[in-house]
C-alpha atoms as a PDB file:
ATOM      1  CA  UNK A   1      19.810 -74.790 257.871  1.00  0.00           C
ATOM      2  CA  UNK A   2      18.681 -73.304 261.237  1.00  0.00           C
ATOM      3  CA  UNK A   3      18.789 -76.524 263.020  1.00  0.00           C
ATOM      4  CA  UNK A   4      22.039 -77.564 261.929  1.00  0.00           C
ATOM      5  CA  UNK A   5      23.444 -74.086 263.259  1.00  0.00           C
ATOM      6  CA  UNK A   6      21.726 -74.363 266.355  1.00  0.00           C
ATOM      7  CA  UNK A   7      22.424 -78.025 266.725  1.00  0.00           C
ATOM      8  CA  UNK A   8      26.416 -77.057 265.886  1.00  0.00           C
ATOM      9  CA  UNK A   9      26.648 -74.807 268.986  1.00  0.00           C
ATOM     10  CA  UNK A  10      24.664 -77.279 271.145  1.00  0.00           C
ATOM     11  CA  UNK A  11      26.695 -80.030 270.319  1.00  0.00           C
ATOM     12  CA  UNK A  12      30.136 -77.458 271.041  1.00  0.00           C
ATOM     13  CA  UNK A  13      28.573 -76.374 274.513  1.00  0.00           C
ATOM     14  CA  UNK A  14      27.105 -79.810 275.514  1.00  0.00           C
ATOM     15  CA  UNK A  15      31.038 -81.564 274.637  1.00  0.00           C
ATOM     16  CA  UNK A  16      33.194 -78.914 276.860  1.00  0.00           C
ATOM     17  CA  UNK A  17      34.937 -77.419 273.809  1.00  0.00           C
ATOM     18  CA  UNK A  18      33.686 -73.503 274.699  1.00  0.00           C
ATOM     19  CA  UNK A  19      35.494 -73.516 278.068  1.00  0.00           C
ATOM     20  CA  UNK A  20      35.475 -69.767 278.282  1.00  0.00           C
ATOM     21  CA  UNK A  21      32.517 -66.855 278.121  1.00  0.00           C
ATOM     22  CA  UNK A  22      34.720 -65.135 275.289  1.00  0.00           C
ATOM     23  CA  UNK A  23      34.566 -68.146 273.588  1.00  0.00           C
ATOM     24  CA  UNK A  24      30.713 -68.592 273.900  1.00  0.00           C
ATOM     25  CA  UNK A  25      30.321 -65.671 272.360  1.00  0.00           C
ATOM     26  CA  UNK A  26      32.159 -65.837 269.474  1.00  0.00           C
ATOM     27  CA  UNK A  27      30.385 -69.028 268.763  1.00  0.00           C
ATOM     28  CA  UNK A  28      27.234 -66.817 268.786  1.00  0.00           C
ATOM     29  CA  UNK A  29      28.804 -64.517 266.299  1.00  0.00           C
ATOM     30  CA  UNK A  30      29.557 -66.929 263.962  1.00  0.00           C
ATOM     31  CA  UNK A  31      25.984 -68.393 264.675  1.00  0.00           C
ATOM     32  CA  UNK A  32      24.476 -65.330 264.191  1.00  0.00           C
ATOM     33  CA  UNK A  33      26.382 -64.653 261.039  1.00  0.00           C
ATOM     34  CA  UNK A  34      26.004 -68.038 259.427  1.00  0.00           C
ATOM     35  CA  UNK A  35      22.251 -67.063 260.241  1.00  0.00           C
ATOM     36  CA  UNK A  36      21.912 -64.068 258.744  1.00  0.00           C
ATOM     37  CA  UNK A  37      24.005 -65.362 255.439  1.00  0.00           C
ATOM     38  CA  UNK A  38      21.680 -68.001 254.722  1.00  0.00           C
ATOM     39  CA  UNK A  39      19.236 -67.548 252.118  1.00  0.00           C
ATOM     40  CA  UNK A  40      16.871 -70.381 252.814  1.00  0.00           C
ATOM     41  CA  UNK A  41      14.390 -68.043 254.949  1.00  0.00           C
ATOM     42  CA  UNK A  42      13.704 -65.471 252.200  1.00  0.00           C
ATOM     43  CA  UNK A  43      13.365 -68.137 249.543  1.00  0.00           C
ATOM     44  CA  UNK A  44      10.611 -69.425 251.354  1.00  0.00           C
ATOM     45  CA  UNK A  45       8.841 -66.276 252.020  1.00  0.00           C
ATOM     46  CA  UNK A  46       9.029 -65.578 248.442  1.00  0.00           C
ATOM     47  CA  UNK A  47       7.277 -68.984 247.470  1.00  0.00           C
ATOM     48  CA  UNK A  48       4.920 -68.736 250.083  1.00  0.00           C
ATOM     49  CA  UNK A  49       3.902 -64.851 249.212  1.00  0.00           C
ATOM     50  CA  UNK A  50       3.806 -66.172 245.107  1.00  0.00           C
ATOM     51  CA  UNK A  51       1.410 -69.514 246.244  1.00  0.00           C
ATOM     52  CA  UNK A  52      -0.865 -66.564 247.851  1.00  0.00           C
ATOM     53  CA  UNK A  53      -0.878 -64.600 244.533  1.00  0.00           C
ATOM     54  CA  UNK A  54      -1.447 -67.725 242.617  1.00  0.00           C
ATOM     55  CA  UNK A  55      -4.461 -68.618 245.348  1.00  0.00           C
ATOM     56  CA  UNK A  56      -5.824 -65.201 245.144  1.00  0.00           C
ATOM     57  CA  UNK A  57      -6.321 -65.369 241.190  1.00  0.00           C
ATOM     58  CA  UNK A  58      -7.769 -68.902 241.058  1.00  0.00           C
ATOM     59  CA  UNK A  59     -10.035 -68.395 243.883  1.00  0.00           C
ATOM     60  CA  UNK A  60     -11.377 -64.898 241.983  1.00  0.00           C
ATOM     61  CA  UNK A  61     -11.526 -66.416 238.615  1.00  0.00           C
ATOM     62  CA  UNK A  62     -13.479 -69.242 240.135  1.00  0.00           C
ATOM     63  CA  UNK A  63     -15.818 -66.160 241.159  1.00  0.00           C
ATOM     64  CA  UNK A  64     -15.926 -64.693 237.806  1.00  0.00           C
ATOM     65  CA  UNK A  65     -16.592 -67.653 235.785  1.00  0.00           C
ATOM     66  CA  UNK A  66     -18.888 -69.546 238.193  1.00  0.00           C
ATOM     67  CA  UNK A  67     -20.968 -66.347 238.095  1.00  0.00           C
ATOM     68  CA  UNK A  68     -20.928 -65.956 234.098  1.00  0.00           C
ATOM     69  CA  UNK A  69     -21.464 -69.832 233.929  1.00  0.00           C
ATOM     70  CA  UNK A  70     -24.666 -69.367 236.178  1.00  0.00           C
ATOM     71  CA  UNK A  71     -26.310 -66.582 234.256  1.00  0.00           C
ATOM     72  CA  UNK A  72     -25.218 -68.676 231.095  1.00  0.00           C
ATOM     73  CA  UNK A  73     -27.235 -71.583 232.027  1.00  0.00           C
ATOM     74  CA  UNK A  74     -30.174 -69.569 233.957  1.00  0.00           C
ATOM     75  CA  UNK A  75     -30.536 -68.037 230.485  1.00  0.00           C
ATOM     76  CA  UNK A  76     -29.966 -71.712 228.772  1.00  0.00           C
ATOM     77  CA  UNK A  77     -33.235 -73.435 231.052  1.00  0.00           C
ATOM     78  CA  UNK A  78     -34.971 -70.162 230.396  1.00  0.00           C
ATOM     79  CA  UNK A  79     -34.540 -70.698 226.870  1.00  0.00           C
ATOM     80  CA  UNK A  80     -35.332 -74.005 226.441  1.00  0.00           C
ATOM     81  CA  UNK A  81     -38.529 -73.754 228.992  1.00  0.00           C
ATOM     82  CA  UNK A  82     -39.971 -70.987 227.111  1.00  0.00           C
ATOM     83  CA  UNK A  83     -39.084 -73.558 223.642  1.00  0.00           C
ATOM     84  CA  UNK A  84     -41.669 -76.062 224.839  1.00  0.00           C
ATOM     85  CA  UNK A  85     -44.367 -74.308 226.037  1.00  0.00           C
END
């Protein structure tokens, strides 16, 4: 959505069409405006702050597990060593 606002008020000032300063800056008003109305940028902070949540669990339950399923199997081969001897 950025892009297409910014591209908007390129394509205004590169065809003449803002002939006057006062005019320039209303164009960044309603740039600005249109900017700040647009929801797009928090959407994506919100996804990318919920795919670091979701990151952080996996990576510590791969922690948890993979340290209960090495014990588990130490104690498996210790087993089963001490069962043929």
């Amino acid at each position: 959505m950025q892009a297409k606002l910014a591209i908007g008020l390129q394509d205004k000032l590169a065809m003449g069409t803002i002939s006057s300063l006062f005019s320039v800056v209303n164009a960044m008003k309603e740039f600005l405006h249109r900017l700040l109305l647009d929801e797009d940028g928090p959407t994506a902070v919100e996804y990318a702050v919920m795919l670091a949540m979701i990151i952080t669990v996996c990576v510590g339950s791969v922690r948890i597990f993979g340290a209960a399923t090495a014990d588990s199997l130490d104690n498996s081969a210790t087993e089963i060593a001490n069962a043929f001897k």
